[in-house]
Protein backbone atom coordinates (compact mmCIF):
# COMPACT_ATOMS: atom_id res chain seq x y z
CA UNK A 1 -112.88 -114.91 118.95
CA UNK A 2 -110.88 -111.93 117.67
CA UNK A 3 -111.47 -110.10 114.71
CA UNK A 4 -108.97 -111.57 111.69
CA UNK A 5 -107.15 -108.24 110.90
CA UNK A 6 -106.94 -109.00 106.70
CA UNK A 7 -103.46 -107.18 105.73
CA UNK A 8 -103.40 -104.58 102.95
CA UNK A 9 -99.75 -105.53 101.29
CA UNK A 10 -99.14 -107.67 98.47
CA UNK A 11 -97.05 -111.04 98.73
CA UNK A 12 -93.80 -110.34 97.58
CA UNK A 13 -94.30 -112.35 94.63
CA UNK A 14 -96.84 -110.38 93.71
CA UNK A 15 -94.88 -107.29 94.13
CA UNK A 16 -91.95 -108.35 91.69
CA UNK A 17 -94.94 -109.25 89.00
CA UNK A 18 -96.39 -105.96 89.17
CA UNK A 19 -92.68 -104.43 89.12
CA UNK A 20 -91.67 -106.12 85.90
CA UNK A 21 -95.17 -105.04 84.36
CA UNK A 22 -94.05 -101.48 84.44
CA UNK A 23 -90.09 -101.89 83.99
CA UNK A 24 -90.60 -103.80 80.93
CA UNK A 25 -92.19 -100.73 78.80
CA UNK A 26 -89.89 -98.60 80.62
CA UNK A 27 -86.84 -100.63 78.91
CA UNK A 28 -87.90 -100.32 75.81
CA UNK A 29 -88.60 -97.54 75.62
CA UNK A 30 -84.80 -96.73 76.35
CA UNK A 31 -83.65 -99.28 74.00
CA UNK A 32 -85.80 -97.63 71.19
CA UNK A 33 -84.68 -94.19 71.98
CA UNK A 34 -80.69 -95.22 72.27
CA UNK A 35 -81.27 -96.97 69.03
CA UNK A 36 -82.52 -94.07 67.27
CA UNK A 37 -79.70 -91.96 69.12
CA UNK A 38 -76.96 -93.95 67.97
CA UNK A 39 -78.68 -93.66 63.67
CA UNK A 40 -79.39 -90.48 64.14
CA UNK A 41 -75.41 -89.62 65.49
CA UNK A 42 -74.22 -91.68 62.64
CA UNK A 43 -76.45 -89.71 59.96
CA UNK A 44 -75.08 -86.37 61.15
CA UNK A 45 -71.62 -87.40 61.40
CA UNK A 46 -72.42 -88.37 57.28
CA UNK A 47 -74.50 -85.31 56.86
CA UNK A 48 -71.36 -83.37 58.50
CA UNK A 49 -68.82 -85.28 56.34
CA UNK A 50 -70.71 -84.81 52.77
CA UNK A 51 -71.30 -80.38 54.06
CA UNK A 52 -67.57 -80.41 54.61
CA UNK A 53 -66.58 -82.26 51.08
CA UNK A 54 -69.26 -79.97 49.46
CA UNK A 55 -67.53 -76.72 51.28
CA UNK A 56 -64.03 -77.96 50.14
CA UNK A 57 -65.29 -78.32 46.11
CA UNK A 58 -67.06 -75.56 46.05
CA UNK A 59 -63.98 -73.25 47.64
CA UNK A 60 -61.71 -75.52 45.13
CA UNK A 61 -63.81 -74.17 42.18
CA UNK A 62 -63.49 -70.78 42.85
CA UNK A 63 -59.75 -71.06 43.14
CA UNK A 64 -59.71 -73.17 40.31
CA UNK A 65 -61.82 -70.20 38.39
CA UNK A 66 -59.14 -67.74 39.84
CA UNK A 67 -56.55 -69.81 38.59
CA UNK A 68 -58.06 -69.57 34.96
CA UNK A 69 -59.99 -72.45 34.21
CA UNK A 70 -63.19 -71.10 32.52
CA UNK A 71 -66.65 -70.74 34.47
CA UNK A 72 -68.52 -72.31 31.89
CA UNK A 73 -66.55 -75.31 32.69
CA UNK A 74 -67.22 -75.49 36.15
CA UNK A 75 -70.98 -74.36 35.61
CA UNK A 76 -71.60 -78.35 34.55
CA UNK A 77 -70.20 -79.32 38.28
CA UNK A 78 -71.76 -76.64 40.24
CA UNK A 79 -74.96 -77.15 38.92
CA UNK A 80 -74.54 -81.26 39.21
CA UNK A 81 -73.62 -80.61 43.57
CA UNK A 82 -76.84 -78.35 43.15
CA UNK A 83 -79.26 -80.88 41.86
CA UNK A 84 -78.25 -84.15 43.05
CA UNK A 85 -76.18 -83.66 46.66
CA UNK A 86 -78.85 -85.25 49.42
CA UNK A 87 -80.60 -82.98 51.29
CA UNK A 88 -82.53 -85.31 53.62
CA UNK A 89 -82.32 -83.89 57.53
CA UNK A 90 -79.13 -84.47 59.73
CA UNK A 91 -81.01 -87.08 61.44
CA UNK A 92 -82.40 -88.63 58.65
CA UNK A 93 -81.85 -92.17 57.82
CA UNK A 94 -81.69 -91.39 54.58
CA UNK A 95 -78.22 -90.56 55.07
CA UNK A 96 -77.06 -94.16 55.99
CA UNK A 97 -78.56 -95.28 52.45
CA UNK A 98 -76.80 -92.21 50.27
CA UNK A 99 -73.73 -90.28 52.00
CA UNK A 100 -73.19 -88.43 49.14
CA UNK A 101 -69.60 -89.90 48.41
CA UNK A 102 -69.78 -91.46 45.54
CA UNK A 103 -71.08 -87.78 44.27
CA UNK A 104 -68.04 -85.88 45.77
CA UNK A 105 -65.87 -88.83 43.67
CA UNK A 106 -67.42 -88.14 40.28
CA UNK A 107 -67.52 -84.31 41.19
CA UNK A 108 -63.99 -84.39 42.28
CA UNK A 109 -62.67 -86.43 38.91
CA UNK A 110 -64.39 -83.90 36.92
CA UNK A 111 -62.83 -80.82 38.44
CA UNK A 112 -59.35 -82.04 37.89
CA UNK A 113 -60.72 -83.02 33.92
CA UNK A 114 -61.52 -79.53 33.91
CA UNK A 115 -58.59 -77.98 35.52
CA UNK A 116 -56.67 -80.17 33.04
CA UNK A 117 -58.36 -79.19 29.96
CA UNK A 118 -57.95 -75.06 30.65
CA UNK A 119 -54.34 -76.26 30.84
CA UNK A 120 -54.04 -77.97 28.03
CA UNK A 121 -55.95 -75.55 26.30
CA UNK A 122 -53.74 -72.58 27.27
CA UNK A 123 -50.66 -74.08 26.99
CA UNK A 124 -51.77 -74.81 22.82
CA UNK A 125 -52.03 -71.04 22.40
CA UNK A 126 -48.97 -70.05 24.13
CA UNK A 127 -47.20 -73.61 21.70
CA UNK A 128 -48.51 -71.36 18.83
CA UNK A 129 -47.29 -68.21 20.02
CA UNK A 130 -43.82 -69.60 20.18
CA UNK A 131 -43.92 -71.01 16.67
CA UNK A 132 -45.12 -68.05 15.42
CA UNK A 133 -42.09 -66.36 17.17
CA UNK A 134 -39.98 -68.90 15.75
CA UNK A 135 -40.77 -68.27 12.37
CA UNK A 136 -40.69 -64.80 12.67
CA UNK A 137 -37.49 -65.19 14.21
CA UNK A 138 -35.98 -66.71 11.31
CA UNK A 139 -37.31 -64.48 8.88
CA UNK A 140 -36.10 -61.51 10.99
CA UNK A 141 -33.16 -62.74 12.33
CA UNK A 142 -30.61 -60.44 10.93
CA UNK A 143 -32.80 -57.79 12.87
CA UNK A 144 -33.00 -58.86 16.09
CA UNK A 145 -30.81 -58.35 18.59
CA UNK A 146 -28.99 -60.43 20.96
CA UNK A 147 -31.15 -59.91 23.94
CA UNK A 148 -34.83 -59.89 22.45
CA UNK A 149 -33.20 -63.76 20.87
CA UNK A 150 -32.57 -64.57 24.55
CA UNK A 151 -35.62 -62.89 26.18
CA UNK A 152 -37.05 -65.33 24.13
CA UNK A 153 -35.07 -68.32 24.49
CA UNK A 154 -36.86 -68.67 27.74
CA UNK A 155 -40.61 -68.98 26.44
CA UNK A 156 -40.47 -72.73 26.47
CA UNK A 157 -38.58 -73.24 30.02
CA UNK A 158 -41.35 -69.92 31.39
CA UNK A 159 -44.27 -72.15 29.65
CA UNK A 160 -43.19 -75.47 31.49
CA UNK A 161 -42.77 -73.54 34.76
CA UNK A 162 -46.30 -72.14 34.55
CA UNK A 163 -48.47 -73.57 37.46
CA UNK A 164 -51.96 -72.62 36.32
CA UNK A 165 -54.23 -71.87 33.15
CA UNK A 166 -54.17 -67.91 34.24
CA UNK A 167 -50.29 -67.71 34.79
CA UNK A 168 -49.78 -69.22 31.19
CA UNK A 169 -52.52 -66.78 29.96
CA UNK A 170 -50.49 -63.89 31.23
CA UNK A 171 -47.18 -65.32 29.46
CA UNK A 172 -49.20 -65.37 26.23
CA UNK A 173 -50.56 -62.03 26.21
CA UNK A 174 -46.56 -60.52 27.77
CA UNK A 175 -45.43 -62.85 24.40
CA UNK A 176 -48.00 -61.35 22.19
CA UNK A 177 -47.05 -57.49 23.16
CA UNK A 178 -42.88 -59.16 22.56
CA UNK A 179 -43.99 -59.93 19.46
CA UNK A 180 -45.44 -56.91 18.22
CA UNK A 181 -42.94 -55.18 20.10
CA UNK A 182 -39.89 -56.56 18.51
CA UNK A 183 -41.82 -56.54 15.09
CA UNK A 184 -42.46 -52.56 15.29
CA UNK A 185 -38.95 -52.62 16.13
CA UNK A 186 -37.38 -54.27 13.18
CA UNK A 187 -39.36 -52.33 10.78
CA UNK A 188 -38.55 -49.14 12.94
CA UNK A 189 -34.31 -50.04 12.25
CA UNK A 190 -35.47 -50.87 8.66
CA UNK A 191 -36.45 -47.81 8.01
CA UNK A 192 -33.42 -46.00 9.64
CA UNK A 193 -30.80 -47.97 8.21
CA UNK A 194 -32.28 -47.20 5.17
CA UNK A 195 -32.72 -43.67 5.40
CA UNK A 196 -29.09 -43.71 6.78
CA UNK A 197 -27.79 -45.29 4.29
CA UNK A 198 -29.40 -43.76 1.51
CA UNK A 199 -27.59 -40.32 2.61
CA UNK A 200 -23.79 -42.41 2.34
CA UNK A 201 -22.59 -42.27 -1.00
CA UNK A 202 -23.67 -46.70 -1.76
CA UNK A 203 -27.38 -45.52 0.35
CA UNK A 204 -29.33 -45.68 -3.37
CA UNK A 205 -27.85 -48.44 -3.97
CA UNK A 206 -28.72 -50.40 -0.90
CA UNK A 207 -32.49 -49.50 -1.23
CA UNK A 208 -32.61 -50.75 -4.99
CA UNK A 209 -31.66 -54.07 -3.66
CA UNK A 210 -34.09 -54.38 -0.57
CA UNK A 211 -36.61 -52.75 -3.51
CA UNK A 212 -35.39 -55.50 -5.72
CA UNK A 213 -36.36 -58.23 -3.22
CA UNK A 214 -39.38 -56.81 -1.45
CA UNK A 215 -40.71 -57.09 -4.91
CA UNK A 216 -39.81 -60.14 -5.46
CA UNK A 217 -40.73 -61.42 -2.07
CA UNK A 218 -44.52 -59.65 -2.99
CA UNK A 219 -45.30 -61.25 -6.20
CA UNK A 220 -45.23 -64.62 -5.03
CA UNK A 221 -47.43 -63.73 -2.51
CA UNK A 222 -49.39 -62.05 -4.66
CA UNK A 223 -49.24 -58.92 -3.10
CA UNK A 224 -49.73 -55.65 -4.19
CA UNK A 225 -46.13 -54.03 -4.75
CA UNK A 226 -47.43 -50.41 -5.80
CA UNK A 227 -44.93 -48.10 -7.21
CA UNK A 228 -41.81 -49.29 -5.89
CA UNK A 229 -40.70 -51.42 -9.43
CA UNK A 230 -41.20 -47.97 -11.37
CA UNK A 231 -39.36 -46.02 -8.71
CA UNK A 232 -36.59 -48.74 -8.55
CA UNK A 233 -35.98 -48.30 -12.54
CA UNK A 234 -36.43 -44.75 -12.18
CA UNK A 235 -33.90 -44.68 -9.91
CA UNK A 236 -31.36 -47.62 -11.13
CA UNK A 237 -31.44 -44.81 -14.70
CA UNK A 238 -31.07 -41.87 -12.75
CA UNK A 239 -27.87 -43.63 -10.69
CA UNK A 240 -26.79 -44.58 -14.33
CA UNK A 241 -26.83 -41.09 -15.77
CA UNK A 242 -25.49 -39.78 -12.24
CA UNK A 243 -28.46 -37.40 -12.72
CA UNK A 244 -29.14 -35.05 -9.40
CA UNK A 245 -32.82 -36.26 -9.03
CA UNK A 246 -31.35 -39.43 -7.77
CA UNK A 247 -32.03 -38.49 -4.02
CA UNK A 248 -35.34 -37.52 -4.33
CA UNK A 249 -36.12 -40.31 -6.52
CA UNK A 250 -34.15 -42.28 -3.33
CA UNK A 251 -36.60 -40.46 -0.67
CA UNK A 252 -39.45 -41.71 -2.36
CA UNK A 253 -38.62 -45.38 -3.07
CA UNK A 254 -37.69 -45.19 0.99
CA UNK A 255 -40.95 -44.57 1.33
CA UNK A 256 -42.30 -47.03 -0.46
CA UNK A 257 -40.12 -49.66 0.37
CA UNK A 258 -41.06 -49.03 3.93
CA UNK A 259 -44.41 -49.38 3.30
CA UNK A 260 -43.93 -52.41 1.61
CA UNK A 261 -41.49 -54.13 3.98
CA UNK A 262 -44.53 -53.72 6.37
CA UNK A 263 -47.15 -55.25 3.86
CA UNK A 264 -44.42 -58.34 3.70
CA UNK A 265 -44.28 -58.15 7.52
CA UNK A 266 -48.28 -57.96 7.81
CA UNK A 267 -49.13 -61.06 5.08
CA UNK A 268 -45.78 -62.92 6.95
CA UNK A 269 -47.52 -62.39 10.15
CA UNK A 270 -51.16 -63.70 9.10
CA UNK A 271 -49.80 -66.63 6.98
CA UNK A 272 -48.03 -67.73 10.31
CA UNK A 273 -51.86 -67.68 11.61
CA UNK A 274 -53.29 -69.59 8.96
CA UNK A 275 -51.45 -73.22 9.78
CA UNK A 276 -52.89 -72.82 13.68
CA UNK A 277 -55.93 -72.08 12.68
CA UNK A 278 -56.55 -74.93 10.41
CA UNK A 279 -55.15 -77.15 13.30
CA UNK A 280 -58.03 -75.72 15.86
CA UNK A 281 -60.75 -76.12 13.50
CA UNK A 282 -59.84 -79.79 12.66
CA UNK A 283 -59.65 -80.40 16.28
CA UNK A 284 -62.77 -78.81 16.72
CA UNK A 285 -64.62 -81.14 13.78
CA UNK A 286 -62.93 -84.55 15.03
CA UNK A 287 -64.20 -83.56 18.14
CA UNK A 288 -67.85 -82.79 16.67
CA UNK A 289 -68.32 -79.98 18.68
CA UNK A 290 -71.72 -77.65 18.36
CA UNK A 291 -70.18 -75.49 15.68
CA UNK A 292 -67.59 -76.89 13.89
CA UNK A 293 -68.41 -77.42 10.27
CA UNK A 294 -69.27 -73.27 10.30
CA UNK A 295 -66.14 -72.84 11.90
CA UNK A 296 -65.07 -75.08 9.14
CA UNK A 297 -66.60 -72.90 6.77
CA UNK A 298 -65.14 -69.76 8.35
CA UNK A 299 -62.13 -70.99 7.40
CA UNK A 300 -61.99 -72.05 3.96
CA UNK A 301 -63.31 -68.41 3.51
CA UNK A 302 -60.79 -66.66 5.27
CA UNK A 303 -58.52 -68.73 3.56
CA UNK A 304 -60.09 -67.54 -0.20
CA UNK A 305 -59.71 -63.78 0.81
CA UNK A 306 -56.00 -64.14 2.13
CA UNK A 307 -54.97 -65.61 -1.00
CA UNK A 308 -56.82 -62.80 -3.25
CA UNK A 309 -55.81 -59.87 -0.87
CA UNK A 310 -53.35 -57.93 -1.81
CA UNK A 311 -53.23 -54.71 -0.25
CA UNK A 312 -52.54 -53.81 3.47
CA UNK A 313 -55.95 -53.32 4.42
CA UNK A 314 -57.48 -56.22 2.83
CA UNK A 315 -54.90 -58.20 4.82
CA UNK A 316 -55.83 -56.43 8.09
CA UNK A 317 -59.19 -57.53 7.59
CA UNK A 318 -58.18 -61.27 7.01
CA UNK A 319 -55.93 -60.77 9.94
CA UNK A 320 -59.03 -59.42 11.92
CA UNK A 321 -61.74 -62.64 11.02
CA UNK A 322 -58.49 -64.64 11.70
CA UNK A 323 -58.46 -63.23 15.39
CA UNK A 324 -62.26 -63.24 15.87
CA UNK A 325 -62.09 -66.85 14.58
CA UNK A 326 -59.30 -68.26 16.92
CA UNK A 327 -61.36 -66.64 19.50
CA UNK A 328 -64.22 -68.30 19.16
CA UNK A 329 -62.40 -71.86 18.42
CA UNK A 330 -60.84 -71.66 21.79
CA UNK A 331 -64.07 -70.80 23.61
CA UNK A 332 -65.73 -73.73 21.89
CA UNK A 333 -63.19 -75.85 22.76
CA UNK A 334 -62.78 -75.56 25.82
CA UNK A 335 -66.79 -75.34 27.03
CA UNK A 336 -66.94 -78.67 24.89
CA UNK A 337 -64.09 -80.45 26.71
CA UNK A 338 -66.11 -83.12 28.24
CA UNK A 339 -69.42 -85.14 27.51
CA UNK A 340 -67.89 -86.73 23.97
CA UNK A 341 -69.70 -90.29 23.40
CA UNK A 342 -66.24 -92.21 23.62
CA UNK A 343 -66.05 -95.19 25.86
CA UNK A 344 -64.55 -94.43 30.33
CA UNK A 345 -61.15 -94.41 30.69
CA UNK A 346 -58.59 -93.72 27.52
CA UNK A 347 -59.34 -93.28 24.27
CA UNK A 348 -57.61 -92.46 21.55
CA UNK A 349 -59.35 -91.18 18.48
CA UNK A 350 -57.60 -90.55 14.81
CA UNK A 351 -59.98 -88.87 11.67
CA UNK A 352 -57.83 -90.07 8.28
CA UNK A 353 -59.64 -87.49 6.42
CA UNK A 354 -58.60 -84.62 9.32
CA UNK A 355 -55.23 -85.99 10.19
CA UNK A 356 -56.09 -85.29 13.66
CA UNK A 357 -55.98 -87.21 16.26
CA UNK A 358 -57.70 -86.71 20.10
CA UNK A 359 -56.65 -88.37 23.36
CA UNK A 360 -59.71 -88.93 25.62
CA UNK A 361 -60.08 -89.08 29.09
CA UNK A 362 -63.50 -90.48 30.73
CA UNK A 363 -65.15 -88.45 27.82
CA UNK A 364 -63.38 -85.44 28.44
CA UNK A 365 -60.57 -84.14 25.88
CA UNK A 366 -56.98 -84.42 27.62
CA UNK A 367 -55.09 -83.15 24.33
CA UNK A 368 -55.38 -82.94 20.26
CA UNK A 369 -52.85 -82.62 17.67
CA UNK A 370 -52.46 -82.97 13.98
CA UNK A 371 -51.06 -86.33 12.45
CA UNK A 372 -49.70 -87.58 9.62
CA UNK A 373 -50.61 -91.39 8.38
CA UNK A 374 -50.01 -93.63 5.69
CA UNK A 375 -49.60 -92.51 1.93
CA UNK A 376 -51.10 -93.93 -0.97
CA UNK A 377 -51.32 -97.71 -1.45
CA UNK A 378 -50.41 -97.98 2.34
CA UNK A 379 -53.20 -96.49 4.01
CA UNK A 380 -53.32 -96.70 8.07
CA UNK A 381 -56.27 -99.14 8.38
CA UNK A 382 -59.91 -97.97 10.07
CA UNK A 383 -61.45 -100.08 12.75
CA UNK A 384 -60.96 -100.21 16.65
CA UNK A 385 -57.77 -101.50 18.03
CA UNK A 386 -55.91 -101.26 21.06
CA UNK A 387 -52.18 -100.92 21.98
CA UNK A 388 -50.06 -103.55 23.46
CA UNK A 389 -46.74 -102.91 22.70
CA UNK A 390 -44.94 -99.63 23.66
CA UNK A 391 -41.02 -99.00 23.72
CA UNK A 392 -38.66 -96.20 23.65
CA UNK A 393 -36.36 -95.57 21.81
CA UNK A 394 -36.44 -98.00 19.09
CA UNK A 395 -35.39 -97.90 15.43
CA UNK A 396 -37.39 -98.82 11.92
CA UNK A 397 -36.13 -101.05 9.59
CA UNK A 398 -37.47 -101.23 6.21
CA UNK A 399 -39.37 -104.97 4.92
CA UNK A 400 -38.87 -103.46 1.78
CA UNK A 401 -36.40 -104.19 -0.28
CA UNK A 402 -34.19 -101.03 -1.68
CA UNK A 403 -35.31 -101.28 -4.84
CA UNK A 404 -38.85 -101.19 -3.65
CA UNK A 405 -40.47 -97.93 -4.15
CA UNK A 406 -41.56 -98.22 -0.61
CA UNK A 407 -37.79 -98.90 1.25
CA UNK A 408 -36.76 -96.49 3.57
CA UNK A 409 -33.09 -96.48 5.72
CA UNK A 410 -33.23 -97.75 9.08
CA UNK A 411 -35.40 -94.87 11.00
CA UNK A 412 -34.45 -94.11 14.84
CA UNK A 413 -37.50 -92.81 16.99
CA UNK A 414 -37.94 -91.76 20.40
CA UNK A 415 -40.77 -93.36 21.61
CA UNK A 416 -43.46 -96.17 19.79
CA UNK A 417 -46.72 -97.88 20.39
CA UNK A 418 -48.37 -100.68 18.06
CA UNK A 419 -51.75 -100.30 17.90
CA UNK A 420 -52.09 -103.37 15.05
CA UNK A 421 -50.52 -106.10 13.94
CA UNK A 422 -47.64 -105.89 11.28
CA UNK A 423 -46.13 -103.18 12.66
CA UNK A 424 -48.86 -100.43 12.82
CA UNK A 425 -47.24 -97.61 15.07
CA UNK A 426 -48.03 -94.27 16.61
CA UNK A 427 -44.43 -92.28 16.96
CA UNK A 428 -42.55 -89.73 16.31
CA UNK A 429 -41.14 -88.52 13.15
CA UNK A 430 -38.12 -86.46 13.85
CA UNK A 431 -37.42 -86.11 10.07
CA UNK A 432 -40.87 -84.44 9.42
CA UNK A 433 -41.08 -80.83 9.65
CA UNK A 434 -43.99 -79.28 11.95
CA UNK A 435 -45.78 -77.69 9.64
CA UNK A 436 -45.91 -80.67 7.12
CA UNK A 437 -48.53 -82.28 9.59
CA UNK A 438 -52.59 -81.98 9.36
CA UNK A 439 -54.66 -82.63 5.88
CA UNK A 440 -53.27 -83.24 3.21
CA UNK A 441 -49.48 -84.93 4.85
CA UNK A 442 -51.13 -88.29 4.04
CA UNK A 443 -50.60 -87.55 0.62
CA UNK A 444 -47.45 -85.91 0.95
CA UNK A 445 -44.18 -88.85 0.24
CA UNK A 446 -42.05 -86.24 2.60
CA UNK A 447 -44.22 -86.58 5.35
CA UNK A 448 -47.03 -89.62 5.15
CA UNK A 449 -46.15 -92.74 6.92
CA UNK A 450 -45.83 -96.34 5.53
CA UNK A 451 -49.13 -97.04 7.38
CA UNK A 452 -48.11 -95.91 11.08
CA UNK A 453 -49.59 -92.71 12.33
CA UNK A 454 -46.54 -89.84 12.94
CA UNK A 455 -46.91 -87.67 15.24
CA UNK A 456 -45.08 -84.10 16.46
CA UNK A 457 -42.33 -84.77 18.98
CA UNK A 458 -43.72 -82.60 21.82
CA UNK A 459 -47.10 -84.18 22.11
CA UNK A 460 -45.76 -88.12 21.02
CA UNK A 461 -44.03 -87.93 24.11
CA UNK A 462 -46.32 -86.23 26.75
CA UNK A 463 -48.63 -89.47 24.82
CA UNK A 464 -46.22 -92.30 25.91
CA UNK A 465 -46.10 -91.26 29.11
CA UNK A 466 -50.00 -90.85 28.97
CA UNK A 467 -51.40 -94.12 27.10
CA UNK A 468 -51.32 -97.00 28.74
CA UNK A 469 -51.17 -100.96 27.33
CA UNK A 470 -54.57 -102.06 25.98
CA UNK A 471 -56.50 -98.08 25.64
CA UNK A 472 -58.39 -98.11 22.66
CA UNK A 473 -57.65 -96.74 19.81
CA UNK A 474 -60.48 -95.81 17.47
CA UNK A 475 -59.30 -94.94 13.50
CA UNK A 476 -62.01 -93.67 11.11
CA UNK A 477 -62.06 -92.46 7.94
């Protein structure tokens, strides 16, 4: 019988089993590994995303710090990217979980807070640059020429074209230099006129009656008026007796009356300072920055030594801690802009006893200004209130009666929001002079409110456009 020949090969369902044993493994393998391709592509396209937001803030900082916003007030957003931006691999996982973006979104609000804030703040000293031309304009006006009037007619369209904090930091110090400029100048034609006119045949009599009223002008600012009422009688007798010591009696008082135009010019220019700087360091307490009641204290001091100086250099020195003091307001200011414990969103903020009210934006300060608010008997009320009614223009109309102590004639204004019920109003006050605002107004019948809160015309209606229906508004004492 022939040998069974016993084959070596598997049945063919045999072969698939064994096939499938080792595909299986094989497959999922591939499934694991095109699953981990396809997280780890979408947590470097994230990773990629967040480097390239990062890259953008980071060059937008540095422009912004260019531009003029301060570095301490990008230091707080540098060092926030620094510390909390992910920094798990590209392939991580981790990236899927945190992308980074709602980082870049907070970063990214706070950089144009910032950027808003150097604005502001810049644009409040070049505002009280131009008032302090203003009043020196009117004071000198019979000085100044026709084109240093219109060179600086243009401040306030320049100002408003002024794209960044740096570009309205360079108008400020080019104003400045106009300033001092023009004022060098007047006193420079002063003195020439006078000496002109003092060799014509009326000349003595000319400088007896700018003596007359530089004295004048000094004693009620207490300041010190030196020789020139002795030289102005000396002179007024020697006119009298047409003696020949007239002249040189003339050449001195010129002298002196030069010098003391420039005192009056000096204590003019320092109590144009002093208003400002009150407003800054009011801002600065009902914002409670770091140091604000010693800036407070500053003040009140400077204050007591520019009423008690008298003399040219006691006024330069007031004049100096004036300077060193604004300084240091705007510095604190503006590295303080942001991180106040008021409530997200808008806020608006009024101090009673500072007359100062502060607009808030997600903690950060978007603009201050002094007030004015209601005058004795009708105080503006404390507590937290909100508005919901705004309208522009609109007119006042007394719900007094005109024989009440408290009627007033129908009052137009620009632009008003109620903030409480029975006709409690923030608004302009076109019949209230700008420097009648700040401490003290409340008390002041020209200038205090029947209970609304007035505010200057420049700011009430950058705040119209600003405030919208229902932001708080928190009124303390």
């Amino acid at each position: 019988m022939p040998e069974r020949i016993q084959s070596s090969h598997l049945t063919p369902r045999n072969s698939q089993t064994m096939r499938l044993r080792y595909l299986i493994p094989v497959l999922l393998i591939v499934c694991v590994t095109a699953g981990g391709a396809v997280i780890a592509h979408a947590a470097g396209d994230r990773q990629r995303t967040f480097t390239n937001a990062a890259a953008q803030l980071r060059a937008q900082w540095d422009r912004d710090q260019a531009a003029g916003v301060p570095a301490s007030s990008l230091a707080p957003v540098r060092a926030e990217l620094a510390d909390q931006q992910p920094t798990a691999t590209w392939w991580s996982p981790g990236w899927l979980q945190d992308d980074g973006h709602t980082l870049i979104d907070r970063l990214t609000a706070q950089t144009q807070s910032a950027w808003n804030a150097a604005l502001d703040g810049q644009r409040t000293q070049a505002e009280a640059v131009i008032a302090q031309w203003t009043s020196f304009a009117a004071q000198q006006s019979a000085w100044l020429t026709a084109s240093a009037v219109a060179s600086a007619g243009q401040w306030t369209a320049q100002l408003s074209a002024a794209p960044t904090p740096a570009a309205i930091a360079a108008l400020v110090t080019s104003w400045k230099a106009f300033l001092a400029q023009q004022q060098t100048a007047i006193v420079s034609a002063q003195q020439a006129k006078l000496a002109a006119e003092l060799q014509s045949a009326g000349g003595p009599q000319v400088v007896l009656a700018t003596a007359r009223r530089l004295v004048a002008v000094a004693a009620s600012a207490n300041l010190d008026a030196g020789n020139v009422a002795a030289l102005s009688a000396q002179l007024g007798s020697e006119i009298a007796s047409n003696s020949a010591d007239a002249l040189a009696t003339g050449d001195q008082l010129l002298s002196a009356v030069t010098a003391l135009q420039s005192l009056v010019n000096l204590n003019d220019q320092v109590d144009g300072q002093m208003l400002p700087l009150l407003y800054s360091v009011d801002q600065a307490q009902a914002e409670g920055t770091p140091h604000a009641a010693a800036f407070a204290a500053q003040r009140s001091t400077i204050a007591t030594q520019f009423r008690a100086a008298r003399t040219a250099d006691q006024i330069t020195a007031v004049a100096q801690a004036v300077t060193s003091l604004e300084a240091q307001l705007a510095a604190e200011l503006v590295a303080n802009q942001c991180g106040h414990p008021v409530a997200g969103g808008k806020v608006i903020t009024i101090s009673l006893s500072l007359q100062e009210m502060v607009f808030y934006q997600d903690g950060c300060v978007a603009r201050a200004t002094p007030v004015s608010t209601g005058r004795p008997q009708l105080r503006t009320p404390t507590g937290t209130f909100s508005i919901f009614y705004k309208k522009s223009p609109f007119t006042f109309v007394s719900p007094w009666p005109p024989s009440s102590p408290f009627y007033y004639f129908p009052s137009p204004v620009s632009w008003v929001m109620e903030f409480a019920a029975g006709g409690y109003f923030i608004h302009d006050a076109p019949w209230e002079s700008p420097g009648e605002y700040g401490p003290g107004s409340e008390n002041n019948l020209s200038a205090a409110s029947h209970g609304c809160v007035h505010t200057p015309t420049a700011v009430m209606q950058w705040a119209f456009s600003w405030t919208s229906t229902g932001t708080p508004v928190v009124i303390s004492a």
